[in-house]
C-alpha atoms as a PDB file:
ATOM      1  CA  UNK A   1     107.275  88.178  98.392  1.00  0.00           C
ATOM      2  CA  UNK A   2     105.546  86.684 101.038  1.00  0.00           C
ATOM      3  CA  UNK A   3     101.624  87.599 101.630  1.00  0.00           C
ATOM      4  CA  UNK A   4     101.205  89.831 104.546  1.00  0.00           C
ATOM      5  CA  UNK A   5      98.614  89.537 107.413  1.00  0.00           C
ATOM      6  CA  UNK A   6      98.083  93.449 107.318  1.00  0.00           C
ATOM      7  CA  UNK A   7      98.026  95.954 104.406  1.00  0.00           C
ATOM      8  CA  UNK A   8     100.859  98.250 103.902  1.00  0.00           C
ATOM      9  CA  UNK A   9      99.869 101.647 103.919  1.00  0.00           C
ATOM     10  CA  UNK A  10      99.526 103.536 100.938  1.00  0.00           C
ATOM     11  CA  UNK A  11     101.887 106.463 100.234  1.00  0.00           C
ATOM     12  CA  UNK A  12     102.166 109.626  97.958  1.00  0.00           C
ATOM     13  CA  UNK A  13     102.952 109.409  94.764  1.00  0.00           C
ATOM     14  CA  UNK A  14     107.003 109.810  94.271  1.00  0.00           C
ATOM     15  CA  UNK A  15     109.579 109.928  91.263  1.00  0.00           C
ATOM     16  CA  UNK A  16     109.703 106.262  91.319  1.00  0.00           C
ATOM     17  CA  UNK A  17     106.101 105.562  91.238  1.00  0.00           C
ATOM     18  CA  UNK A  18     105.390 108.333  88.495  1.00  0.00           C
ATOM     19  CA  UNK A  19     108.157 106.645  85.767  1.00  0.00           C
ATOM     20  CA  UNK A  20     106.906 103.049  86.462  1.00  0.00           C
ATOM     21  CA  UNK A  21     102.785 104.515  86.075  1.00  0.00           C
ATOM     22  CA  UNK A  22     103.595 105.948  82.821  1.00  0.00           C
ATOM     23  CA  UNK A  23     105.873 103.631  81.245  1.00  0.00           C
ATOM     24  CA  UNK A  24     103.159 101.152  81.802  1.00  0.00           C
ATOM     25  CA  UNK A  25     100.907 103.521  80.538  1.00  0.00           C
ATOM     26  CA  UNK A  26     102.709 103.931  77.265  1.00  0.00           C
ATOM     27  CA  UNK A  27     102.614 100.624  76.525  1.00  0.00           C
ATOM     28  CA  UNK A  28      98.655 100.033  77.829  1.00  0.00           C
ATOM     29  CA  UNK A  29      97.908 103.118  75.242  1.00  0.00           C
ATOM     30  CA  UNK A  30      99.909 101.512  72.001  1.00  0.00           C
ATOM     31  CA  UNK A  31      97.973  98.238  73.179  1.00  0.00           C
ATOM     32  CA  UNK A  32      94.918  98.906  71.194  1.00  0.00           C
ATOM     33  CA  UNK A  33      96.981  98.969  68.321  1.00  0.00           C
ATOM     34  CA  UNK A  34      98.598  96.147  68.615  1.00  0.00           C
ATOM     35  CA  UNK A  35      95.443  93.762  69.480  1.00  0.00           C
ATOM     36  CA  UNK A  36      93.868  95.245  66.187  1.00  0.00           C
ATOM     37  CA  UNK A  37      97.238  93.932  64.366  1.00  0.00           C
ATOM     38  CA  UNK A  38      96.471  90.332  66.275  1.00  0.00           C
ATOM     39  CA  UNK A  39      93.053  90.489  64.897  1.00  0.00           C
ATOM     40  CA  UNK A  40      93.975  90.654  62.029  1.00  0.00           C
ATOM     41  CA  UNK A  41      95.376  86.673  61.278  1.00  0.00           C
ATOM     42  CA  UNK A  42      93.598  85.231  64.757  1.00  0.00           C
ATOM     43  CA  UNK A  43      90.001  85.560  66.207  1.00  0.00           C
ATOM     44  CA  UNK A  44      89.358  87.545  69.581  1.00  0.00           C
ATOM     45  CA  UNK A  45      89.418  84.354  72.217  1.00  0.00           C
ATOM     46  CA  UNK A  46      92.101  82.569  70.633  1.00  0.00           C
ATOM     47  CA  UNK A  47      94.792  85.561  70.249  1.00  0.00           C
ATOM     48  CA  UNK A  48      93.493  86.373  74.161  1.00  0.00           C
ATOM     49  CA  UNK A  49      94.303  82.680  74.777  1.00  0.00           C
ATOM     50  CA  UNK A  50      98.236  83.342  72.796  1.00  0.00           C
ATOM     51  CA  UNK A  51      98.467  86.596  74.666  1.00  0.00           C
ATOM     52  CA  UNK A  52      97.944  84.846  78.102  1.00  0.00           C
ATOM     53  CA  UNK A  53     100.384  81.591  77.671  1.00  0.00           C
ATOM     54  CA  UNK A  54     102.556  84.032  76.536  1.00  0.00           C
ATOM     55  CA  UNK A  55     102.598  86.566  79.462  1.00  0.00           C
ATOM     56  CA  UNK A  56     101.891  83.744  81.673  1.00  0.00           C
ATOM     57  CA  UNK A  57     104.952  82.128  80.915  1.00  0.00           C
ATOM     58  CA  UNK A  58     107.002  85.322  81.504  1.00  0.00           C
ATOM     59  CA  UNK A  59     105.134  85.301  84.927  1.00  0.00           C
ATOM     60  CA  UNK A  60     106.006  81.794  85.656  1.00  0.00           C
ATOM     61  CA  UNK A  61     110.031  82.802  85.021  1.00  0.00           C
ATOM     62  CA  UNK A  62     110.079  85.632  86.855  1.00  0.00           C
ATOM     63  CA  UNK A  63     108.440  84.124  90.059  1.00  0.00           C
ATOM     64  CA  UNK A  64     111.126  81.180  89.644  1.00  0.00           C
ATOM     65  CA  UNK A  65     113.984  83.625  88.770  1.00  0.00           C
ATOM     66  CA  UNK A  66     113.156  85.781  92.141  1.00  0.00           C
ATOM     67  CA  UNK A  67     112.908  83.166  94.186  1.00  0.00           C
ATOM     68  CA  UNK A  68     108.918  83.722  94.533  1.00  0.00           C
ATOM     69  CA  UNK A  69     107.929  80.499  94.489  1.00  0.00           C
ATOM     70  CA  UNK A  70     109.731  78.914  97.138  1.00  0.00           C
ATOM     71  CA  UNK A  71     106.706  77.517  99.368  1.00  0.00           C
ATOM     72  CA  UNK A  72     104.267  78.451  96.869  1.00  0.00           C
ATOM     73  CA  UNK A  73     100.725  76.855  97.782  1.00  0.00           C
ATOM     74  CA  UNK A  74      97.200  78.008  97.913  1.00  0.00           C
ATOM     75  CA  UNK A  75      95.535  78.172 101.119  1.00  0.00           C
ATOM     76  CA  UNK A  76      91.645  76.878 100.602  1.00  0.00           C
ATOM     77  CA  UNK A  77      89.959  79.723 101.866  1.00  0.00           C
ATOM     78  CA  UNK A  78      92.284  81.731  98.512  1.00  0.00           C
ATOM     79  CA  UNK A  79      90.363  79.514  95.953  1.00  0.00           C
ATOM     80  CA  UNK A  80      87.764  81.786  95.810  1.00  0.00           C
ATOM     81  CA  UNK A  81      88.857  85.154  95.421  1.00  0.00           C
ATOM     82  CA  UNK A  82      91.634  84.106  93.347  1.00  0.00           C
ATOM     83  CA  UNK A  83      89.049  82.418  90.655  1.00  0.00           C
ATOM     84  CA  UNK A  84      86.969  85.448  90.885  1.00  0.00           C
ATOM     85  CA  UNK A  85      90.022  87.648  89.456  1.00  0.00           C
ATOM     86  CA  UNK A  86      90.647  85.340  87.088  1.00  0.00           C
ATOM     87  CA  UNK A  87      86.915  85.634  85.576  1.00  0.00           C
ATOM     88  CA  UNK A  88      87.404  89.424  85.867  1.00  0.00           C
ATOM     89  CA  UNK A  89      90.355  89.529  83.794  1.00  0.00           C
ATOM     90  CA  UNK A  90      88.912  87.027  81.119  1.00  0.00           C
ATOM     91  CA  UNK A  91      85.638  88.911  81.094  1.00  0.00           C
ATOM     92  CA  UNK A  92      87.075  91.920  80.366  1.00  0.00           C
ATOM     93  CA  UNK A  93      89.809  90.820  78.469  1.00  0.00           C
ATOM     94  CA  UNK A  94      87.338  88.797  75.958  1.00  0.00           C
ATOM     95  CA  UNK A  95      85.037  91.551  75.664  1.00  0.00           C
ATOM     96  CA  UNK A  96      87.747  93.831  74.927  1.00  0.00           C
ATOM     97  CA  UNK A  97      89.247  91.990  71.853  1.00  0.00           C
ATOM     98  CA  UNK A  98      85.714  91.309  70.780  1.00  0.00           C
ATOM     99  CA  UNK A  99      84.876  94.849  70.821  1.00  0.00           C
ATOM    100  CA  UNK A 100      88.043  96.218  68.942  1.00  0.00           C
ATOM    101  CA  UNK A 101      86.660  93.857  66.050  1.00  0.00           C
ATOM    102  CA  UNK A 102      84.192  96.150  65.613  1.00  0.00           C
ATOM    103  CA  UNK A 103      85.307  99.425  66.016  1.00  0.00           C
ATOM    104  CA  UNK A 104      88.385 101.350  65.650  1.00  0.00           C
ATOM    105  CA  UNK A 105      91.939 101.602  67.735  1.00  0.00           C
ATOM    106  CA  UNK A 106      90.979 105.042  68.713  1.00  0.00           C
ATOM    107  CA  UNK A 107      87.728 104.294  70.175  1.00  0.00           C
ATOM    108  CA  UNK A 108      89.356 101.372  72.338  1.00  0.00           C
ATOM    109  CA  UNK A 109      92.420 103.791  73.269  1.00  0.00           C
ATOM    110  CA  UNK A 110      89.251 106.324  74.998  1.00  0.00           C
ATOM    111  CA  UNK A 111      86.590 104.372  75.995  1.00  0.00           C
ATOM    112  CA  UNK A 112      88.639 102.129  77.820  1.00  0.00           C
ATOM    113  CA  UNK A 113      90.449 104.524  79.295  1.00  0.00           C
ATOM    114  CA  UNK A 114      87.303 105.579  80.807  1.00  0.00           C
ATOM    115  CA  UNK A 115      88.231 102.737  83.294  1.00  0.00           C
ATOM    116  CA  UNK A 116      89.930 105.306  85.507  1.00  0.00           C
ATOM    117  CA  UNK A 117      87.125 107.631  85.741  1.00  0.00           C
ATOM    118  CA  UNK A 118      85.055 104.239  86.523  1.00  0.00           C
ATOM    119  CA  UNK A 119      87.490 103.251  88.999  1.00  0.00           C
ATOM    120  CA  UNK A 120      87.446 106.279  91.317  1.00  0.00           C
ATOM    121  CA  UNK A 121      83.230 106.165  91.590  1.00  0.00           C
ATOM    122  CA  UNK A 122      83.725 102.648  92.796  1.00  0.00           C
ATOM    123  CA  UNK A 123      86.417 103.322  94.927  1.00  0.00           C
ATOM    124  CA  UNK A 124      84.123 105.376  96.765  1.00  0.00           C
ATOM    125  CA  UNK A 125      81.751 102.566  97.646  1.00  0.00           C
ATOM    126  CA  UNK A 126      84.657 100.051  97.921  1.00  0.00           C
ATOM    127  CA  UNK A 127      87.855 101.759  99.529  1.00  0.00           C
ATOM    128  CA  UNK A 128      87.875 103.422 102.858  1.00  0.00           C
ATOM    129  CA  UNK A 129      88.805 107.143 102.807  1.00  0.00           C
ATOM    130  CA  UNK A 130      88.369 106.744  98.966  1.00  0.00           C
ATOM    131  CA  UNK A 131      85.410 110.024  98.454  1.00  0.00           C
ATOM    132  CA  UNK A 132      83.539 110.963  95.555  1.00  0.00           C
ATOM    133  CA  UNK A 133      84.189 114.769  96.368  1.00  0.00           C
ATOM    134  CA  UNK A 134      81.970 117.342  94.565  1.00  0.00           C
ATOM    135  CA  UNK A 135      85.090 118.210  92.199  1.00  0.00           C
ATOM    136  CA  UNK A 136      85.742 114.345  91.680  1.00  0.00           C
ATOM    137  CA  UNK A 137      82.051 114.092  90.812  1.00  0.00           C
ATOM    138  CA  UNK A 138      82.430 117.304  88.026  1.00  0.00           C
ATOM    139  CA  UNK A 139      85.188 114.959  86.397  1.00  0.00           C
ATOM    140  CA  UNK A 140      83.714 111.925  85.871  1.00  0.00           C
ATOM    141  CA  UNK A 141      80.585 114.064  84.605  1.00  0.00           C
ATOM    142  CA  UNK A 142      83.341 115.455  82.088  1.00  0.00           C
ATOM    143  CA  UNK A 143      84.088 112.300  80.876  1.00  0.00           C
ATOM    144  CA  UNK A 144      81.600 110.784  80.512  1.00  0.00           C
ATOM    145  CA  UNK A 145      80.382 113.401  78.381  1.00  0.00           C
ATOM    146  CA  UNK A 146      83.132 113.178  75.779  1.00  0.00           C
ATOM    147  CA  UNK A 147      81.860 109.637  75.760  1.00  0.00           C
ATOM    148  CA  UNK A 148      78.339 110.783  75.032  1.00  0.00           C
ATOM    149  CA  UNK A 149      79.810 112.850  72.095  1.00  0.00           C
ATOM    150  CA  UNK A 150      81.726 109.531  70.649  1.00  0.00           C
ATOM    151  CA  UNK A 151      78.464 107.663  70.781  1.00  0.00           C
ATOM    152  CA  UNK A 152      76.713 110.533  69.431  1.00  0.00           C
ATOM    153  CA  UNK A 153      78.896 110.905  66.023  1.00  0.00           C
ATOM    154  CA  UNK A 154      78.569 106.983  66.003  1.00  0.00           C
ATOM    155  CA  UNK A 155      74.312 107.346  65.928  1.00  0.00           C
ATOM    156  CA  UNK A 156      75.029 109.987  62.884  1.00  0.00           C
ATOM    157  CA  UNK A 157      77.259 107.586  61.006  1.00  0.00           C
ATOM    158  CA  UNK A 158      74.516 105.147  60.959  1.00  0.00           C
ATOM    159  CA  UNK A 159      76.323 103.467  64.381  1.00  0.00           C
ATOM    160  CA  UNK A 160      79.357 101.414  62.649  1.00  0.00           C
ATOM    161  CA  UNK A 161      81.088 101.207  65.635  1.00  0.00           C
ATOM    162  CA  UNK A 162      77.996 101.762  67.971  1.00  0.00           C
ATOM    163  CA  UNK A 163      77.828  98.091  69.203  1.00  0.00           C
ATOM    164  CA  UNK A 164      81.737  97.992  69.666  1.00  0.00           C
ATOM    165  CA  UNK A 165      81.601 101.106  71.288  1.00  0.00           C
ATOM    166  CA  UNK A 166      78.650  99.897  73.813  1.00  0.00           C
ATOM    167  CA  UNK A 167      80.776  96.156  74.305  1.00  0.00           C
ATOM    168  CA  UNK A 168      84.022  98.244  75.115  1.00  0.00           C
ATOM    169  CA  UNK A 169      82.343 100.610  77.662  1.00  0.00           C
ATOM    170  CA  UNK A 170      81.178  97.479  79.714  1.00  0.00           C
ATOM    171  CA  UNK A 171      84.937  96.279  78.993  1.00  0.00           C
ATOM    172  CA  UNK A 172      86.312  99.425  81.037  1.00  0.00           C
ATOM    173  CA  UNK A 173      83.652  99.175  83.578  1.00  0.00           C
ATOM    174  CA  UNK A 174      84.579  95.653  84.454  1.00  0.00           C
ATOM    175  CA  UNK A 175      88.112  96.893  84.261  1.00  0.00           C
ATOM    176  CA  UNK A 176      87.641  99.732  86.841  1.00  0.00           C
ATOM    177  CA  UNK A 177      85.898  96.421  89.346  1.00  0.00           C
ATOM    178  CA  UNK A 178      89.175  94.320  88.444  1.00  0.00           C
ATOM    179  CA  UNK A 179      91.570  97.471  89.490  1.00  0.00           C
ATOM    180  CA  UNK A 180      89.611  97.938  92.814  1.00  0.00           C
ATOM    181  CA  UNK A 181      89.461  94.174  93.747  1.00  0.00           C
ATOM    182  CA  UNK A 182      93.405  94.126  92.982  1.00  0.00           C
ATOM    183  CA  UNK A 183      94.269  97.019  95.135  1.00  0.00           C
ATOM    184  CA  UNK A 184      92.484  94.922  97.953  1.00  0.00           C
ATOM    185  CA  UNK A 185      93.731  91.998  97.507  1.00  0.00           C
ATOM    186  CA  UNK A 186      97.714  92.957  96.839  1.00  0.00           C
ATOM    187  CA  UNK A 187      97.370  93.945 100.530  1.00  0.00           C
ATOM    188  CA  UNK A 188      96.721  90.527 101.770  1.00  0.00           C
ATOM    189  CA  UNK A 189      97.628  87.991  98.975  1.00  0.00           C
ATOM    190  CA  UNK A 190     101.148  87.125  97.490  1.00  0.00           C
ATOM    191  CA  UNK A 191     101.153  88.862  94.371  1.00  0.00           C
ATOM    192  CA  UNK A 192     102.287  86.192  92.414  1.00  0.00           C
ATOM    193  CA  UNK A 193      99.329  83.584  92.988  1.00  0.00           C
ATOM    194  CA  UNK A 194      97.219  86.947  91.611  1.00  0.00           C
ATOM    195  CA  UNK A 195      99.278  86.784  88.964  1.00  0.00           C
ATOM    196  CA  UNK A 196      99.325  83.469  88.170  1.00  0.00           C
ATOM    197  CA  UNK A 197      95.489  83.131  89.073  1.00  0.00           C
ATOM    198  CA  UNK A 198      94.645  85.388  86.115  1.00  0.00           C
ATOM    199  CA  UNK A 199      97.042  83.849  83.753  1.00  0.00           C
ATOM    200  CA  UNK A 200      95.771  80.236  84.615  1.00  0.00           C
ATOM    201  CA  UNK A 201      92.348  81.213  84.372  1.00  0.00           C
ATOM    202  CA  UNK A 202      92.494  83.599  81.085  1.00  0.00           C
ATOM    203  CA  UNK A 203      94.336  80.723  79.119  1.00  0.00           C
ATOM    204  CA  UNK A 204      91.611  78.112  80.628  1.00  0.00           C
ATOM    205  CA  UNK A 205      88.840  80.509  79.501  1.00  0.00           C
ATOM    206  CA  UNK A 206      89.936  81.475  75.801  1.00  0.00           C
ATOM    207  CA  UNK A 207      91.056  78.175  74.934  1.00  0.00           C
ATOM    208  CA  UNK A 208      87.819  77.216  75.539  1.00  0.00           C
ATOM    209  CA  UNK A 209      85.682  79.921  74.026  1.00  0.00           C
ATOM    210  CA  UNK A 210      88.269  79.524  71.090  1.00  0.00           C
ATOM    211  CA  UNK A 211      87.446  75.822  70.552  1.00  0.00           C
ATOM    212  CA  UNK A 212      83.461  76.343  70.396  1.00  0.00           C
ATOM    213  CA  UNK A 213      83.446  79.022  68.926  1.00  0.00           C
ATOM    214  CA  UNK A 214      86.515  79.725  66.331  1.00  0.00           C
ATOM    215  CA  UNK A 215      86.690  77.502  63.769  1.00  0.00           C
ATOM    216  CA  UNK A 216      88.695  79.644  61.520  1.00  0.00           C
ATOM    217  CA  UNK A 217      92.704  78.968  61.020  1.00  0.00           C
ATOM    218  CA  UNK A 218      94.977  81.033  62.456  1.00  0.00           C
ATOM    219  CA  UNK A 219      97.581  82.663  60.083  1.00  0.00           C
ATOM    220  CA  UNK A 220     100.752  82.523  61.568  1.00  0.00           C
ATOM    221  CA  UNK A 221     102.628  86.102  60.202  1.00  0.00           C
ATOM    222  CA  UNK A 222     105.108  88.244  61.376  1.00  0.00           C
ATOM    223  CA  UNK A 223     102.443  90.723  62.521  1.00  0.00           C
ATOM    224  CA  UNK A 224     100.436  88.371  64.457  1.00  0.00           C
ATOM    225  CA  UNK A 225     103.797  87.730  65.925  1.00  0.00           C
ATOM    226  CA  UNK A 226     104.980  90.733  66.630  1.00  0.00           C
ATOM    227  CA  UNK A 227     101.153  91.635  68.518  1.00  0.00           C
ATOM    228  CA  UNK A 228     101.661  88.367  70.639  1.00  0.00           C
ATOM    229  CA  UNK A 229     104.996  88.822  71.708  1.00  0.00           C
ATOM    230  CA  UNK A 230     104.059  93.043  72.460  1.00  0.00           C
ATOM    231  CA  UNK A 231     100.921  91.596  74.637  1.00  0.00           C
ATOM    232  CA  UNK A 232     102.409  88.453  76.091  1.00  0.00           C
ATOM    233  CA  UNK A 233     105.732  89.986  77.053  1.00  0.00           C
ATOM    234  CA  UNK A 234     105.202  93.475  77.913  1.00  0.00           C
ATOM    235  CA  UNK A 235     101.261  94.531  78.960  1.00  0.00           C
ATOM    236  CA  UNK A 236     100.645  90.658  79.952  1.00  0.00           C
ATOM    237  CA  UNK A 237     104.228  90.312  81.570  1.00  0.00           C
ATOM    238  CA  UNK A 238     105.748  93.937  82.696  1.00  0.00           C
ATOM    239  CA  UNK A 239     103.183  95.427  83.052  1.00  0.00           C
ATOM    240  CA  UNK A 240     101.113  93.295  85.128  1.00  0.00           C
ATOM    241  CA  UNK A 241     104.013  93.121  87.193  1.00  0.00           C
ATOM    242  CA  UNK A 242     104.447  96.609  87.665  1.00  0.00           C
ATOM    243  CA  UNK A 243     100.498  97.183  87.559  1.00  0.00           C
ATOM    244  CA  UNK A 244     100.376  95.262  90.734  1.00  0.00           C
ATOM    245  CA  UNK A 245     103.214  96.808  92.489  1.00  0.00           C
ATOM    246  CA  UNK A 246     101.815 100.365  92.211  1.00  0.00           C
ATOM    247  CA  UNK A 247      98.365  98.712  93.416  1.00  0.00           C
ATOM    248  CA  UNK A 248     100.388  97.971  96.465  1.00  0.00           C
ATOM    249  CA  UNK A 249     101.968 100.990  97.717  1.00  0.00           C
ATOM    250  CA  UNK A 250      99.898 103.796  95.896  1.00  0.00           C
ATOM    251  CA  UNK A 251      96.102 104.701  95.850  1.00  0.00           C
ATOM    252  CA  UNK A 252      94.351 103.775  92.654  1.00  0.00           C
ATOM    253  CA  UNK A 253      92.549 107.381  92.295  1.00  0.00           C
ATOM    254  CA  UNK A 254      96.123 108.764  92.385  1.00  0.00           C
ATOM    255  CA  UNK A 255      97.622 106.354  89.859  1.00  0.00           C
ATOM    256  CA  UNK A 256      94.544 107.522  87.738  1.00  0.00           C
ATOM    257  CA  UNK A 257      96.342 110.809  87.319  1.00  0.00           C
ATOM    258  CA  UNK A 258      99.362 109.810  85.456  1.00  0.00           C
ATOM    259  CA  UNK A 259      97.061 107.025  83.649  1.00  0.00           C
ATOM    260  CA  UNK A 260      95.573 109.916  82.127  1.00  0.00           C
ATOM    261  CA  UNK A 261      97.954 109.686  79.269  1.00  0.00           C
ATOM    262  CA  UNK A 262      96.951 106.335  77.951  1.00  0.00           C
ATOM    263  CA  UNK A 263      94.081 107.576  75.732  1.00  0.00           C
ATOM    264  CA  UNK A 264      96.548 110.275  74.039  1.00  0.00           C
ATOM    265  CA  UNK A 265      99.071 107.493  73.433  1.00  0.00           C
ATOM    266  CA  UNK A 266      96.531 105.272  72.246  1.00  0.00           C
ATOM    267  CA  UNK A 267      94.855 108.104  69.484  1.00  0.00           C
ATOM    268  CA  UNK A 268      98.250 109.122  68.448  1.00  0.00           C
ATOM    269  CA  UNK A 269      98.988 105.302  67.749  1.00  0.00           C
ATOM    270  CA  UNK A 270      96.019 104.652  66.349  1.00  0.00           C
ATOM    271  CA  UNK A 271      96.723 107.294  63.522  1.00  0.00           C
ATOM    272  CA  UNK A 272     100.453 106.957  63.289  1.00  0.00           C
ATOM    273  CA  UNK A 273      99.507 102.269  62.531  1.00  0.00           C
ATOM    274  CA  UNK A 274      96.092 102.649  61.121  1.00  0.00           C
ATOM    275  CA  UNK A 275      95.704 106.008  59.604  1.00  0.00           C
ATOM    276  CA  UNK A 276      92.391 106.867  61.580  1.00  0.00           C
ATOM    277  CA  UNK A 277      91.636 110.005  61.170  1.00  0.00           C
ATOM    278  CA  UNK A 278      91.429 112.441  64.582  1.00  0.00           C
ATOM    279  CA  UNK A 279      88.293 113.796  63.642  1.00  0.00           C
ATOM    280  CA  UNK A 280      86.402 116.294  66.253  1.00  0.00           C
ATOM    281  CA  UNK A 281      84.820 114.080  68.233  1.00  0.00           C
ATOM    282  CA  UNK A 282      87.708 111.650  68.653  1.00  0.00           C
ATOM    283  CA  UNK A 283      89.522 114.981  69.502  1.00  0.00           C
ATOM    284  CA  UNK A 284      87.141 115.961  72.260  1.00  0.00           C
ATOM    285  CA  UNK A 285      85.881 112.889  73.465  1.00  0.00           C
ATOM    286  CA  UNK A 286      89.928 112.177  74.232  1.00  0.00           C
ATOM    287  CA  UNK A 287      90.283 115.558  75.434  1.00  0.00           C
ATOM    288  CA  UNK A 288      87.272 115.232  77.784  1.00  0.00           C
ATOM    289  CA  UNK A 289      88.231 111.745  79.122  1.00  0.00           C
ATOM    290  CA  UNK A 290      91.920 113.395  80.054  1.00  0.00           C
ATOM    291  CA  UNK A 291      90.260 116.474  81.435  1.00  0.00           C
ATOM    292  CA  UNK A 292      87.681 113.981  83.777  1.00  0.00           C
ATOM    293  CA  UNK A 293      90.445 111.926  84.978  1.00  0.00           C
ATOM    294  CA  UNK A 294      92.696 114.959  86.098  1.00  0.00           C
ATOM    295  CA  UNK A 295      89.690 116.226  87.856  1.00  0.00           C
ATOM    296  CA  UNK A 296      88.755 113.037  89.728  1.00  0.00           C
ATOM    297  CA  UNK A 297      92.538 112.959  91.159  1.00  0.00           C
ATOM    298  CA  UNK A 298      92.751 114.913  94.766  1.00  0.00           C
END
């Protein structure tokens, strides 16, 4: 898939698009779930730094098996941009697993979610044609308010999850940036050095981190197995893949819409694995970050 000189024009949403958005967001709202399996035998960078040889790996074989890296090179003037995704993704990918240490699968499954509200009031600033209309504006002030409600029961339990909370809201926000500086760059760069660029980057990163600052074992188990494999081979691998395909033929504020499901996937998960509780707030904080992102879409 060779890199293009112009952007391809984006197009409605169609039956295609629609099945591939939420299949991939079934599996990025169970993903909670499964990270706070990982964390369970292996510390946040290092089971990042599993999760990424992993996926990276099923990246690699896929470029090979499609005949995507015939010619494969890096201009210099792609350096730049590509190492700045690659820091995006570990950034947010670190904070994320080091936030879900400290609070629970259900308040990763909505607060990160809130990525898509995020992603439409940057799109604004960032994408061309992209507006913050008044009724977009009402739905990220929805949201965000079922996120003031799940911050508000945390202040009345004493804060538990408060800091986790807090670290995973700064993980979605730096997830919305990563989603808009992908849907610019699909247009112009061969998808598969962006994919590869994050993979090489992320694995760079976390082994690092890991090595200063993990000294505890690993335990290798069936359920740290079972996380890796669900991480490396299907959100790391799949849906990456198919993350970055949608990126390049549909508008990220009308993906948003069918991303919407992710937080009720996650919740329901989160319950079915862990046995949290849906208590009111989870409730309506998930019910308000659904109701925001359906009113952001056009």
């Amino acid at each position: 898939m060779p890199a293009s000189d112009s952007p391809t024009p984006y197009r409605a949403i169609d039956l295609r698009g629609a099945a591939g958005a939420l299949l991939a967001s079934l599996f990025w709202g169970v993903n909670p779930v499964a990270i706070k399996a990982g964390l369970e035998d292996a510390p946040p960078f290092r089971l990042a730094a599993l999760r990424f040889i992993l996926g990276g790996t099923v990246i690699l074989v896929w470029a090979a098996g499609t005949g995507r890296l015939r010619g494969f090179r890096i201009a210099p003037d792609e350096w730049r941009p590509l190492g700045v995704l690659g820091l995006l993704l570990a950034v947010q990918m670190g904070t994320m697993n080091v936030a879900t240490t400290m609070t629970t699968a259900a308040h990763v499954a909505i607060i990160l979610n809130l990525y898509a509200v995020q992603t439409v009031v940057l799109a604004h600033f960032m994408i061309p044609g992209d507006r913050l209309s008044l009724r977009r504006l009402a739905g990220v002030l929805v949201a965000f308010g079922g996120i003031v409600i799940l911050f508000g029961r945390g202040f009345s339990l004493g804060g538990p999850t408060l800091v986790g909370d807090a670290i995973m809201f700064v993980s979605a926000l730096i997830l919305a940036e990563r989603t808009i500086y992908l849907a610019r760059a699909v247009q112009r760069q061969d998808p598969v050095k962006l994919l590869l660029a994050q993979a090489v980057v992320g694995i760079v990163v976390f082994l690092l981190l890991s090595a200063i600052f993990e000294p505890a074992a690993t335990r290798w188990t069936g359920r740290l197995a079972g996380a890796i494999a669900f991480q490396g081979f299907v959100v790391t691998g799949f849906n990456f893949i198919v993350n970055l395909w949608l990126l390049k033929h549909y508008r990220p504020s009308a993906l948003s819409a069918l991303f919407l499901t992710q937080p009720i996937f996650g919740v329901v998960a989160a319950a079915i694995v862990w046995g949290e509780p849906l208590t009111d707030d989870v409730v309506v904080a998930t019910l308000a970050v659904i109701v925001g992102i359906a009113l952001t879409q056009r």
